[in-house]
Protein backbone atom coordinates (compact mmCIF):
# COMPACT_ATOMS: atom_id res chain seq x y z
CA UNK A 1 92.52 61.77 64.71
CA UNK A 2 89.41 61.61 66.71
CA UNK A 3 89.75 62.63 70.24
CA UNK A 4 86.68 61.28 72.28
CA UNK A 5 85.66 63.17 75.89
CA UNK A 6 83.58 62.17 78.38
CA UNK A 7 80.67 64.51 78.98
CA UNK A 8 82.20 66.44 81.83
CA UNK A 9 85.50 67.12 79.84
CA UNK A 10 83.92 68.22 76.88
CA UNK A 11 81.71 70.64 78.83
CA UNK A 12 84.83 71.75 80.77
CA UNK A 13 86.37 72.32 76.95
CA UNK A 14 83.62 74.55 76.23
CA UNK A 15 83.52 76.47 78.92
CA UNK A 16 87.64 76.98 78.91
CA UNK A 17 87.27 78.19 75.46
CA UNK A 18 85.15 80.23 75.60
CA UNK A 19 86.32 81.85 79.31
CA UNK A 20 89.40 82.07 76.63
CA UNK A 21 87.68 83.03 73.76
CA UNK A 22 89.33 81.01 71.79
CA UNK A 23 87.60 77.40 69.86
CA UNK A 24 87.91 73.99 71.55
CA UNK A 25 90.33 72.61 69.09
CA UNK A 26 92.78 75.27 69.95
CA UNK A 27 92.95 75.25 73.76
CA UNK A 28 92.82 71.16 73.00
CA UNK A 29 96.68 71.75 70.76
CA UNK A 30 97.84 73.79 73.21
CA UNK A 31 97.16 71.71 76.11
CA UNK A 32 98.74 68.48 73.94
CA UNK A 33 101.36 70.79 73.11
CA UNK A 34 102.32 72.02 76.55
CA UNK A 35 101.90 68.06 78.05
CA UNK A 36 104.04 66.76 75.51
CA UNK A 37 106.67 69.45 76.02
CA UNK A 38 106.45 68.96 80.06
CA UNK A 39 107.29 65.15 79.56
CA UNK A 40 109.80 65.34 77.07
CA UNK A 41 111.83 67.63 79.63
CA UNK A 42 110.63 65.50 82.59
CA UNK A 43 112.28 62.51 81.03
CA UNK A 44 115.48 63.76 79.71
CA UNK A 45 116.18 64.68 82.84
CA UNK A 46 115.61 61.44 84.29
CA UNK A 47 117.76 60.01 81.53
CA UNK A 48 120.27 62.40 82.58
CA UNK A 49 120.31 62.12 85.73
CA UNK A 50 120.80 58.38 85.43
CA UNK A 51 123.52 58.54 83.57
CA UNK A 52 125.17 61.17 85.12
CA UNK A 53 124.75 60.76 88.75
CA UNK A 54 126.74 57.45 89.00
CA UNK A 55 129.52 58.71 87.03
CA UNK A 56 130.17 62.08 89.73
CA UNK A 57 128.68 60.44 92.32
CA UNK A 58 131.98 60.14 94.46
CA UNK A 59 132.47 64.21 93.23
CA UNK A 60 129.42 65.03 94.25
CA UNK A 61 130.02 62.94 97.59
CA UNK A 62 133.22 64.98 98.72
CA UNK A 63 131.19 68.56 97.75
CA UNK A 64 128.78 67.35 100.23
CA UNK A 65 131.50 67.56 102.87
């Protein structure tokens, strides 16, 4: 894979890793990483929520009360 960056994002890269001493390709994963991870439990939620809501939404109505 070939990840392209705009001037300003590669320089903000660099700087990150090196603030972090750490390489570019590293704090690069770990950003994917974390994203990836943040969505995934963003959008199960949703799913769940969804789904679930309708189904103890007359429960959830009388706890209200």
């Amino acid at each position: 894979m070939t990840l392209r960056l705009t001037e300003d994002e590669s320089v903000a890269l660099r700087q990150q890793a090196e603030l972090e001493s750490r390489s570019m390709h590293e704090v690069a994963r770990e950003a994917i990483r974390e994203y990836v991870e943040n969505h995934s439990r963003a959008e199960l939620l949703d799913r769940v929520l969804d789904e679930g809501l309708p189904r103890y939404a007359e429960a959830l109505e009388r706890l209200g009360r």
